[in-house]
C-alpha atoms as a PDB file:
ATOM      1  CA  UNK A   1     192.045-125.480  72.794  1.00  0.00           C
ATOM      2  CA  UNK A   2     189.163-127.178  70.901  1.00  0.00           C
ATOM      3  CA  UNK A   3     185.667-127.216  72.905  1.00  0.00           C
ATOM      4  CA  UNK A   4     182.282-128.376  72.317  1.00  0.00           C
ATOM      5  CA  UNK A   5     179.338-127.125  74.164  1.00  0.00           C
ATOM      6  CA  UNK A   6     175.600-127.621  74.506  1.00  0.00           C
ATOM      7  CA  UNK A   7     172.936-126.361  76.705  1.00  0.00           C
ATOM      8  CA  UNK A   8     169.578-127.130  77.654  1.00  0.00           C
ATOM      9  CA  UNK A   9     166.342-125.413  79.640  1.00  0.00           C
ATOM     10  CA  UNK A  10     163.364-126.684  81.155  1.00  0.00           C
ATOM     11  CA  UNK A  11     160.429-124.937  82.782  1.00  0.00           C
ATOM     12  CA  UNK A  12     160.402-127.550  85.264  1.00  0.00           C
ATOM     13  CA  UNK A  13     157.193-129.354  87.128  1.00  0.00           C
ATOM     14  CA  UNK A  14     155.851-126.699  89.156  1.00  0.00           C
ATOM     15  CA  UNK A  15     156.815-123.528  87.604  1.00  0.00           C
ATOM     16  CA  UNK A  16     153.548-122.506  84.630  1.00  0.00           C
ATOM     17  CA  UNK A  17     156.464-120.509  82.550  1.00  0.00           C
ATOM     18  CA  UNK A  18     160.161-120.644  82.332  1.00  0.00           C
ATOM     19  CA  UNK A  19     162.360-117.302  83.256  1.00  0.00           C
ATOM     20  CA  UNK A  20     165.529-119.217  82.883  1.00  0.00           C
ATOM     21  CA  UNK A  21     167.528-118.403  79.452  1.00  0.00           C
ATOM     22  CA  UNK A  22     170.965-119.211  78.129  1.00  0.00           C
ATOM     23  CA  UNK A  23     173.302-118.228  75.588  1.00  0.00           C
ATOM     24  CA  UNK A  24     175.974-120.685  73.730  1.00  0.00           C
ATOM     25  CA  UNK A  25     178.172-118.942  71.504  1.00  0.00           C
ATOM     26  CA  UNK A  26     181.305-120.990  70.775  1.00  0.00           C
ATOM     27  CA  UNK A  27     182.234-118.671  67.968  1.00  0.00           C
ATOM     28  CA  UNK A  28     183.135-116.153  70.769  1.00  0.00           C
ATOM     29  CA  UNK A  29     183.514-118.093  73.164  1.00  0.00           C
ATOM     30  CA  UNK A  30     180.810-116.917  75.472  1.00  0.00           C
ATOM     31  CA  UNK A  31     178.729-119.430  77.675  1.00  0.00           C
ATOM     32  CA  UNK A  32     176.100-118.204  80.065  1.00  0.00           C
ATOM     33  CA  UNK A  33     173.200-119.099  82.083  1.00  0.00           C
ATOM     34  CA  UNK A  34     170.589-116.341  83.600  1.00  0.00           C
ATOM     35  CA  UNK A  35     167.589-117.225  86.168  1.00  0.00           C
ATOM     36  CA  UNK A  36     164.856-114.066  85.842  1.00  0.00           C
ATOM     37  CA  UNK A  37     163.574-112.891  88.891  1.00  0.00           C
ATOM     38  CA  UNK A  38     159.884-111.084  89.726  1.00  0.00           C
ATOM     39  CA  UNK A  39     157.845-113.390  88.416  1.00  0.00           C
ATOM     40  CA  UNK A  40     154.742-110.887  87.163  1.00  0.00           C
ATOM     41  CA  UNK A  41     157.425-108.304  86.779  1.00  0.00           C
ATOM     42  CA  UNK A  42     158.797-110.489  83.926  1.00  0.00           C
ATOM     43  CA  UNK A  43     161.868-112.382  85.714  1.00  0.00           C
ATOM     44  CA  UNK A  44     161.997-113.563  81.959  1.00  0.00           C
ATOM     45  CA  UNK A  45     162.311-110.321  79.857  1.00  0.00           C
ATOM     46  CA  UNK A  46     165.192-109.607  82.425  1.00  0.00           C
ATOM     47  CA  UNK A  47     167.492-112.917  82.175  1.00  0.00           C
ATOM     48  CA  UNK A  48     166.864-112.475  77.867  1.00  0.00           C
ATOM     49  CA  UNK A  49     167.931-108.901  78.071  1.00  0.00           C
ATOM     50  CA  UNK A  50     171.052-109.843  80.324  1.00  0.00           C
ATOM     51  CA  UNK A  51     172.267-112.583  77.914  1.00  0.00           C
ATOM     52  CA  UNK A  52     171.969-110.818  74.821  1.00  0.00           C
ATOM     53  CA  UNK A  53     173.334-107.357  76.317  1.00  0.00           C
ATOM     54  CA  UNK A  54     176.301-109.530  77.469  1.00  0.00           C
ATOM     55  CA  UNK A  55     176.492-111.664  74.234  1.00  0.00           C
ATOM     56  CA  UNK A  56     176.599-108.609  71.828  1.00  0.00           C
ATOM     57  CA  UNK A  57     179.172-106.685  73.868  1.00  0.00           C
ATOM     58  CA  UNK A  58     181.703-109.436  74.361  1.00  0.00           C
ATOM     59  CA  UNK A  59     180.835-110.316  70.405  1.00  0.00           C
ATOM     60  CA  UNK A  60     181.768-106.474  70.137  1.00  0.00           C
ATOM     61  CA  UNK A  61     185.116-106.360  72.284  1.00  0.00           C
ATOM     62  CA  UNK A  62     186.193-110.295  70.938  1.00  0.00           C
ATOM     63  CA  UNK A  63     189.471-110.656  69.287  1.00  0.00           C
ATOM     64  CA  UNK A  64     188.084-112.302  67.184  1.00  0.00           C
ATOM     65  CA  UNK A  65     185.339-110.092  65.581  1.00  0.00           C
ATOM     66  CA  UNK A  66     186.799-107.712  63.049  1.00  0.00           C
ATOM     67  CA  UNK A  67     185.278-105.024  64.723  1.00  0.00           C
ATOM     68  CA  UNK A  68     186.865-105.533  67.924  1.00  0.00           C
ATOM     69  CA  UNK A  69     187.359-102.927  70.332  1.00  0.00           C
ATOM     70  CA  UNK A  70     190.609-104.142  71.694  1.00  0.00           C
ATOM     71  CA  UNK A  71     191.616-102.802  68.162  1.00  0.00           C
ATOM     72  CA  UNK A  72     195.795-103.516  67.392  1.00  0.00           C
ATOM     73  CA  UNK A  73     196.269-102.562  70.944  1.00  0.00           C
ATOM     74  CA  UNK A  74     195.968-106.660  71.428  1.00  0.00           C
ATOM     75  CA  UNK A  75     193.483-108.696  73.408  1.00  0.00           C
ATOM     76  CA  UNK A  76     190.895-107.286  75.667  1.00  0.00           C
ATOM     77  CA  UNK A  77     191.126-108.943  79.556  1.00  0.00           C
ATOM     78  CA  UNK A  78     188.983-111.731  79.822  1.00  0.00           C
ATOM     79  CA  UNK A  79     187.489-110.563  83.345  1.00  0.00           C
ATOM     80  CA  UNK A  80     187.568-106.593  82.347  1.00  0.00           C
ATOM     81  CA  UNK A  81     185.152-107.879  79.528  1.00  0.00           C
ATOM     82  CA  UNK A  82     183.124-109.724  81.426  1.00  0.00           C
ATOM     83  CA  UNK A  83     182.396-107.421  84.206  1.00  0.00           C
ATOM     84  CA  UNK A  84     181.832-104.298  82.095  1.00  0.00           C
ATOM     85  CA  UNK A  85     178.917-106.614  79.752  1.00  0.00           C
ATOM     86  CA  UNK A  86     177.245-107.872  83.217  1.00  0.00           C
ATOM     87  CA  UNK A  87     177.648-104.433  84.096  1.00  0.00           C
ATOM     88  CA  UNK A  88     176.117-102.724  80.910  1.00  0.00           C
ATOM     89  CA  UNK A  89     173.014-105.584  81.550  1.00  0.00           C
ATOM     90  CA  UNK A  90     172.545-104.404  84.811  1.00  0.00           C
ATOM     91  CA  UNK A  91     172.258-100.254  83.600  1.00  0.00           C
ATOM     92  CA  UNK A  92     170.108-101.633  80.491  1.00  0.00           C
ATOM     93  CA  UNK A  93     167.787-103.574  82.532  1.00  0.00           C
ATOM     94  CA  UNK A  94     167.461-101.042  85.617  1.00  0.00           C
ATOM     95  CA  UNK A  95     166.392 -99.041  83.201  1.00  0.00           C
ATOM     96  CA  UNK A  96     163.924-100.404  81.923  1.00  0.00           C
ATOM     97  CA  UNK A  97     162.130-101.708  85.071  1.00  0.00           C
ATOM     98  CA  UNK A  98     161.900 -97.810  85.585  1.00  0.00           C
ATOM     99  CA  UNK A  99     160.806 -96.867  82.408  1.00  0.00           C
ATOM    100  CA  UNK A 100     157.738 -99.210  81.903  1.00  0.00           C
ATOM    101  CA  UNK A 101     155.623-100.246  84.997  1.00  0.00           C
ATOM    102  CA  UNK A 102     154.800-103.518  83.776  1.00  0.00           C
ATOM    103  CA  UNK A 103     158.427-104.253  84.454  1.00  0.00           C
ATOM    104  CA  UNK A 104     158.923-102.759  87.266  1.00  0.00           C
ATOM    105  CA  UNK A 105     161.380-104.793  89.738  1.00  0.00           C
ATOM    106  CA  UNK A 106     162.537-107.177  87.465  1.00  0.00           C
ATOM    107  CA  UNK A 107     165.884-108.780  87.863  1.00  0.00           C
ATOM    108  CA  UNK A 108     167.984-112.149  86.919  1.00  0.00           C
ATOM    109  CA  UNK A 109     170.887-114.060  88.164  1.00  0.00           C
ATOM    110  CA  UNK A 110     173.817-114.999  86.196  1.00  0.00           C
ATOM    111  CA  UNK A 111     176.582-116.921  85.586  1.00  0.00           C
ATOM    112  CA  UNK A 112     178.631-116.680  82.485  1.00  0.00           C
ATOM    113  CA  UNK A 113     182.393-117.317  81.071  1.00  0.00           C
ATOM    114  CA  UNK A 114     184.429-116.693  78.184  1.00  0.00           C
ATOM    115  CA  UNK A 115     186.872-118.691  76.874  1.00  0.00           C
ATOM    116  CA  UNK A 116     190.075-117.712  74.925  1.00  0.00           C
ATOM    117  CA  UNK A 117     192.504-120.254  74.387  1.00  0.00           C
ATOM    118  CA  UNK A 118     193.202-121.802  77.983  1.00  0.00           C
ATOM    119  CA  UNK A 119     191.992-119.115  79.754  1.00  0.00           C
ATOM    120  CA  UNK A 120     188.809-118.604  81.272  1.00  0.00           C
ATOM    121  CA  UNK A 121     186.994-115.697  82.869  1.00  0.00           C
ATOM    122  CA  UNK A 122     184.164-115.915  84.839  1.00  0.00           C
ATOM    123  CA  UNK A 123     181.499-113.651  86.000  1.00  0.00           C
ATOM    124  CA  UNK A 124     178.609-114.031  88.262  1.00  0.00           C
ATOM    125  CA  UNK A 125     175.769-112.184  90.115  1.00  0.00           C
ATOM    126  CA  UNK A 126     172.907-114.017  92.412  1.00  0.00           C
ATOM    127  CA  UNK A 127     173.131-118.332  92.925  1.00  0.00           C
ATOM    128  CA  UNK A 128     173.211-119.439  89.546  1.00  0.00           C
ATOM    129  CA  UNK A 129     176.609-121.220  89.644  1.00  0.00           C
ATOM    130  CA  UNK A 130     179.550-122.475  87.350  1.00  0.00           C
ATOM    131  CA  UNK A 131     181.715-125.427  88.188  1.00  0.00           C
ATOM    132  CA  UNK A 132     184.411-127.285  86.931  1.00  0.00           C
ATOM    133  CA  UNK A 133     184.882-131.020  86.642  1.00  0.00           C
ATOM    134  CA  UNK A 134     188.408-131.683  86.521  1.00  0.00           C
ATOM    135  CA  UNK A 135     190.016-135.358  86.693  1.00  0.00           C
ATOM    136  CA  UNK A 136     186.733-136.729  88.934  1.00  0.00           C
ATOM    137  CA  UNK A 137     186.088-133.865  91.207  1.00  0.00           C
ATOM    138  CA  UNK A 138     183.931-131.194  91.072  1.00  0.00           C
ATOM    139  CA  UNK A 139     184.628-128.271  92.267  1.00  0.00           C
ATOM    140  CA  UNK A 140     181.993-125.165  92.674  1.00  0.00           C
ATOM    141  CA  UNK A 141     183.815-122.041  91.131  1.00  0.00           C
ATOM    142  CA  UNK A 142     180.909-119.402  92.446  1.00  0.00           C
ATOM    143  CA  UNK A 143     180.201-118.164  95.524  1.00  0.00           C
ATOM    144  CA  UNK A 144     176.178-117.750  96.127  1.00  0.00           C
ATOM    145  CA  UNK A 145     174.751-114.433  96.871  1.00  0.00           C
ATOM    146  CA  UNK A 146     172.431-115.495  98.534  1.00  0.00           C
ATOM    147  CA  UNK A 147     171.240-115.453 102.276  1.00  0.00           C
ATOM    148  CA  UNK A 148     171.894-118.870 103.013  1.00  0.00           C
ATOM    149  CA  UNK A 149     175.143-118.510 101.751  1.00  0.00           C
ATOM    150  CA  UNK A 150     175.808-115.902 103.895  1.00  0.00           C
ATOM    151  CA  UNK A 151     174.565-117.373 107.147  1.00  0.00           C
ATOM    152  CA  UNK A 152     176.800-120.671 106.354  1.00  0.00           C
ATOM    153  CA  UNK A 153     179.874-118.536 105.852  1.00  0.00           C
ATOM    154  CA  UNK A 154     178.988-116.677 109.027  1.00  0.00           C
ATOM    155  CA  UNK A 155     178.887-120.244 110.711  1.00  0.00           C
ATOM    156  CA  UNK A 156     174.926-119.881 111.655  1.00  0.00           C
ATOM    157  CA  UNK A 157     173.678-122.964 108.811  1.00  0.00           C
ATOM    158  CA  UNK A 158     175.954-125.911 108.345  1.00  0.00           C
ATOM    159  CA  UNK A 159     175.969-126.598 104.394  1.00  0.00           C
ATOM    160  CA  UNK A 160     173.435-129.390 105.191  1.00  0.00           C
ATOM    161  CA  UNK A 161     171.229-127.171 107.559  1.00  0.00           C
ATOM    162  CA  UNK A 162     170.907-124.212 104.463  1.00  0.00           C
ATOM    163  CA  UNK A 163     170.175-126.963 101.994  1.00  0.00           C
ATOM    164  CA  UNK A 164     167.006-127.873 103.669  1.00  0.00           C
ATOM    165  CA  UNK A 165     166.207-124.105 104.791  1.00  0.00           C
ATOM    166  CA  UNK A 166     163.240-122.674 103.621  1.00  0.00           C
ATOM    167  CA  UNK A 167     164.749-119.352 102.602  1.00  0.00           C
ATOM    168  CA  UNK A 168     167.426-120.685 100.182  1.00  0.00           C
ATOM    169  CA  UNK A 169     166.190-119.199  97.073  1.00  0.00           C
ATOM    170  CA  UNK A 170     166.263-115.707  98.797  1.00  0.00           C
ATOM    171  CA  UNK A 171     168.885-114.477  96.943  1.00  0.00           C
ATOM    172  CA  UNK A 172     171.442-110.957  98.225  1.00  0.00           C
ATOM    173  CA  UNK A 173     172.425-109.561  94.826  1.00  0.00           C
ATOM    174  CA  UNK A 174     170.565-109.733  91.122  1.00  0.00           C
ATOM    175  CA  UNK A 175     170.917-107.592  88.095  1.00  0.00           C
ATOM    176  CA  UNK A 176     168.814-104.942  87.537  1.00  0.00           C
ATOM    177  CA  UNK A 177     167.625-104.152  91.278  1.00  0.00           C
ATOM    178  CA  UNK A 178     169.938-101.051  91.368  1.00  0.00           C
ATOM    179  CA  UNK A 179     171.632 -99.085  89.365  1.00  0.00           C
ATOM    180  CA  UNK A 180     174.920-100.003  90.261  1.00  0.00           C
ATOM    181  CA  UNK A 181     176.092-103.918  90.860  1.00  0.00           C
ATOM    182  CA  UNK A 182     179.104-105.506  92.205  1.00  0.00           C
ATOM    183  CA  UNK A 183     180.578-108.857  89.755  1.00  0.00           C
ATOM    184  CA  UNK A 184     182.463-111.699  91.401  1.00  0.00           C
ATOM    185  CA  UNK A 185     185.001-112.088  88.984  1.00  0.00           C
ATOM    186  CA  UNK A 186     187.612-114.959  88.631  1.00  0.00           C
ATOM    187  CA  UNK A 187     190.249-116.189  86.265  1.00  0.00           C
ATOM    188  CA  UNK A 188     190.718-120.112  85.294  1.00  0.00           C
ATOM    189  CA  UNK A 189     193.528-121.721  83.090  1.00  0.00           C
ATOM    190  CA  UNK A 190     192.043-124.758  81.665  1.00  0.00           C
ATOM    191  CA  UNK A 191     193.404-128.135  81.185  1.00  0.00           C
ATOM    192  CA  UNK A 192     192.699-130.693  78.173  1.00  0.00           C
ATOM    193  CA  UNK A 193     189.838-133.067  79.137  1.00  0.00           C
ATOM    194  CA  UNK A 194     188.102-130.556  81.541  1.00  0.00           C
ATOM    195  CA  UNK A 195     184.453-130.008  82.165  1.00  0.00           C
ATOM    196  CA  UNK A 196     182.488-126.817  83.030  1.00  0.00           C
ATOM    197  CA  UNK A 197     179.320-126.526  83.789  1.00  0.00           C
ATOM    198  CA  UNK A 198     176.767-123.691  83.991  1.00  0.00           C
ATOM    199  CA  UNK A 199     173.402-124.160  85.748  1.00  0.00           C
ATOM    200  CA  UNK A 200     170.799-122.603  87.674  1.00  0.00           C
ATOM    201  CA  UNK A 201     169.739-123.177  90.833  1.00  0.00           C
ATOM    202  CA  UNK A 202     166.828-125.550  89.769  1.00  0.00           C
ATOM    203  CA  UNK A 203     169.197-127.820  89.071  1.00  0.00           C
ATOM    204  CA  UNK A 204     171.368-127.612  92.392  1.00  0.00           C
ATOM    205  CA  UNK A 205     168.733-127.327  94.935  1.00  0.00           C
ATOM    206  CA  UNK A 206     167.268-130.923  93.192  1.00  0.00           C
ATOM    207  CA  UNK A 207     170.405-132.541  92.592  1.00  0.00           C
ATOM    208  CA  UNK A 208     173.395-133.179  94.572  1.00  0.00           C
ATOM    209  CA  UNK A 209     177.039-132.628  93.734  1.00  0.00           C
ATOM    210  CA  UNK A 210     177.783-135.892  93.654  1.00  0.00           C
ATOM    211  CA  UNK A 211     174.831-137.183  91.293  1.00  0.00           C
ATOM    212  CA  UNK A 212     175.536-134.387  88.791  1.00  0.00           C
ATOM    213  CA  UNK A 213     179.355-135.724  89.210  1.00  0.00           C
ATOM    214  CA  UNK A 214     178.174-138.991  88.240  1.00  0.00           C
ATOM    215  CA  UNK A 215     175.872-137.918  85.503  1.00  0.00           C
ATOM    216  CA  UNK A 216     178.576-135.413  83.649  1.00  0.00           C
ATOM    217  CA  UNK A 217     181.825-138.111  83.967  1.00  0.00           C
ATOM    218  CA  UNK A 218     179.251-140.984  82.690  1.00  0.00           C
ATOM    219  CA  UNK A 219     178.951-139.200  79.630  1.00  0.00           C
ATOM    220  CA  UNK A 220     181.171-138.581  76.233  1.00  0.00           C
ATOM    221  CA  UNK A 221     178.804-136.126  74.823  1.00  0.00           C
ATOM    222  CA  UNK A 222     177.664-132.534  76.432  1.00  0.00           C
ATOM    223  CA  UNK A 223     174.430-132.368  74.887  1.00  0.00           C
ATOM    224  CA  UNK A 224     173.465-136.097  76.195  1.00  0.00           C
ATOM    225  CA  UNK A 225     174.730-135.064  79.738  1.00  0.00           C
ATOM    226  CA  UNK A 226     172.487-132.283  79.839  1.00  0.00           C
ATOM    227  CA  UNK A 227     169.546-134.028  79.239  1.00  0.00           C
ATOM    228  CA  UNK A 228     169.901-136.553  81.967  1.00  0.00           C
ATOM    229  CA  UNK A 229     170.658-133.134  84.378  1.00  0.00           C
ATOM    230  CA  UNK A 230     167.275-131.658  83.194  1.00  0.00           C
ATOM    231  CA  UNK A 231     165.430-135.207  84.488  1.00  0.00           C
ATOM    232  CA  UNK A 232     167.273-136.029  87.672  1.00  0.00           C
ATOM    233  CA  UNK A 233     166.187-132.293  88.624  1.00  0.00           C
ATOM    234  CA  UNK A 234     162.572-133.408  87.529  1.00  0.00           C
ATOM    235  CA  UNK A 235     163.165-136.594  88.958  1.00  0.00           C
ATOM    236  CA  UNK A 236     163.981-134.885  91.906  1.00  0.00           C
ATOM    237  CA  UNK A 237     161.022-132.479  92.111  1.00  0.00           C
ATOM    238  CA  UNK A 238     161.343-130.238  89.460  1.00  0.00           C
ATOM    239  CA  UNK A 239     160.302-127.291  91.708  1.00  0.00           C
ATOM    240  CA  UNK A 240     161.974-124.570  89.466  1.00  0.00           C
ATOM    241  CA  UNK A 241     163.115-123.894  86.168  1.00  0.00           C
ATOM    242  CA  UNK A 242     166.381-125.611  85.059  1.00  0.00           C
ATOM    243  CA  UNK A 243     168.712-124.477  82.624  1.00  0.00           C
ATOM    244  CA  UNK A 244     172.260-126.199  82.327  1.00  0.00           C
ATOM    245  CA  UNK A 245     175.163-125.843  79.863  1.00  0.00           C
ATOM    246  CA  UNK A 246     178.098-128.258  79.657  1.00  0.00           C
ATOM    247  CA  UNK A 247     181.039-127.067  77.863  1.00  0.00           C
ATOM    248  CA  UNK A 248     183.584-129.998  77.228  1.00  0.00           C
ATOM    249  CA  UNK A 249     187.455-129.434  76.367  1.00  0.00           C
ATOM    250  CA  UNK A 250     188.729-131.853  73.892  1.00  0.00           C
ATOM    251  CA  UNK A 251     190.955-134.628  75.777  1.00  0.00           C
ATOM    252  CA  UNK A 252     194.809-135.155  75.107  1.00  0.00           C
ATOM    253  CA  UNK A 253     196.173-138.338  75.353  1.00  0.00           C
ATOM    254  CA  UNK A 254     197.205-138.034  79.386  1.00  0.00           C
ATOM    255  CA  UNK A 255     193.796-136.069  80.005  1.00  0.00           C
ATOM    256  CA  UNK A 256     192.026-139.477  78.402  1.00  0.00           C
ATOM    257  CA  UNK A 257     193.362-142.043  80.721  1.00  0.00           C
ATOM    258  CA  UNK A 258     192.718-140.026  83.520  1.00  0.00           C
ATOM    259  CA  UNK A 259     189.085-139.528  82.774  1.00  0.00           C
ATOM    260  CA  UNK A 260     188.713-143.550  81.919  1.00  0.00           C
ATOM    261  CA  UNK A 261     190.237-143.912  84.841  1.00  0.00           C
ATOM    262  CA  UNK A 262     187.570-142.026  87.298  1.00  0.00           C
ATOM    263  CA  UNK A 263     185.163-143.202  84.897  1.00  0.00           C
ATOM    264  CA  UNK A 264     185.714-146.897  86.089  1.00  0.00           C
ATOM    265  CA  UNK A 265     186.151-146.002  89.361  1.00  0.00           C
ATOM    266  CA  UNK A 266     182.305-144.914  89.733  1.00  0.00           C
ATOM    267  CA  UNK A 267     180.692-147.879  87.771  1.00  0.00           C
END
């Protein structure tokens, strides 16, 4: 299934340096988005280290590379893949926030996916987020760690009430704050004409679903979709970094006149 993909990261209005980073490697078929976390501690050399520990090992295990560690035994899983790269991240950065002081504490969110023909893994640690836009819906395919998140699942915040609550950027899980980390993992068979994005949470706690809806669906090319993302979450305050990647699978001729079709709806 043919894809094109484009990213885009911006330090934001009120942040003085960006921690965010992302990786785009259609050639693998590796997407991902990190969000660093310790500020002094270097938030930033943490989400770096994640993406490229992640990129180079599923580079390494792709069955595509010649050097691929699935080998003639066939294709490596999608999800096994993904989990045991966040995981290697997570050992490499641990240790190095031991190892050098200046580091110390230093963690990042992230939220990444490979693609291999129609099917799509995703992994994910901390409230950076994927979601899928699929025939005018969108539909969040991560589940925040964070402690908002919890208290709404535990019924104590409606979704509106942990929106507007002071502690949602307090986040439950990160890499690289212990030495061992638990992945959400989950499995996604795509469909010509879908939509996934990648993002940070400085672009969902400035933008609504429904305006980055609008924005994606208005929209024929990735890279022009996430520009306007980047200014509605400036528009919109701009009170943390934003990093966003749109990856868009090429339409068939039943996936195009359902995507006109939304399309008209929201003008």
């Amino acid at each position: 299934m043919k894809l094109s993909a484009e990213g885009k990261t911006d330090k934001g209005l009120a942040r003085k340096k960006n921690e965010d980073h992302l990786c785009v490697d259609t050639v693998a078929g590796f997407f991902a988005v990190a969000d660093g976390v310790g500020g002094a501690a270097s938030g930033e050399v943490a989400s770096r280290t994640a993406l490229e520990v992640v990129r180079d090992y599923i580079r390494k295990t792709s069955p595509r590379g010649e050097n691929s560690a699935a080998g003639h035994t066939g294709r490596a899983d999608n999800l096994k893949r993904i989990s045991a790269g966040i995981n290697l991240a997570n050992n490499v950065i641990f240790g190095a926030s031991k190892k050098d002081p200046a580091l110390h504490g230093m963690g990042t969110t992230i939220a990444a996916v490979t693609i291999e023909g129609a099917e799509m893994g995703i992994g994910h640690v901390g409230d950076s987020r994927a979601y899928l836009i699929r025939a005018g819906v969108i539909t969040q395919l991560t589940e925040d760690h964070s402690l908002v998140a919890e208290q709404v699942k535990a019924g104590l915040l409606t979704k509106e009430e942990a929106q507007a609550s002071g502690m949602r950027n307090i986040i439950t899980r990160a890499l690289g704050q212990e030495g061992d980390v638990d992945v959400d993992t989950s499995r996604l068979t795509l469909m010509g004409g879908d939509r996934v994005l990648l993002c940070t949470d400085g672009l969902t706690t400035m933008v609504p679903d429904e305006s980055i809806l609008s924005a994606v669906l208005s929209r024929d090319n990735p890279g022009d979709a996430c520009r306007v993302l980047v200014d509605l979450a400036n528009k919109g305050g701009g009170q943390d970094n934003i990093t966003v990647i749109l990856i868009y699978l090429e339409n068939n001729t039943f996936s195009n006149i359902i995507h006109r079709f939304f399309r008209t709806r929201r003008r």
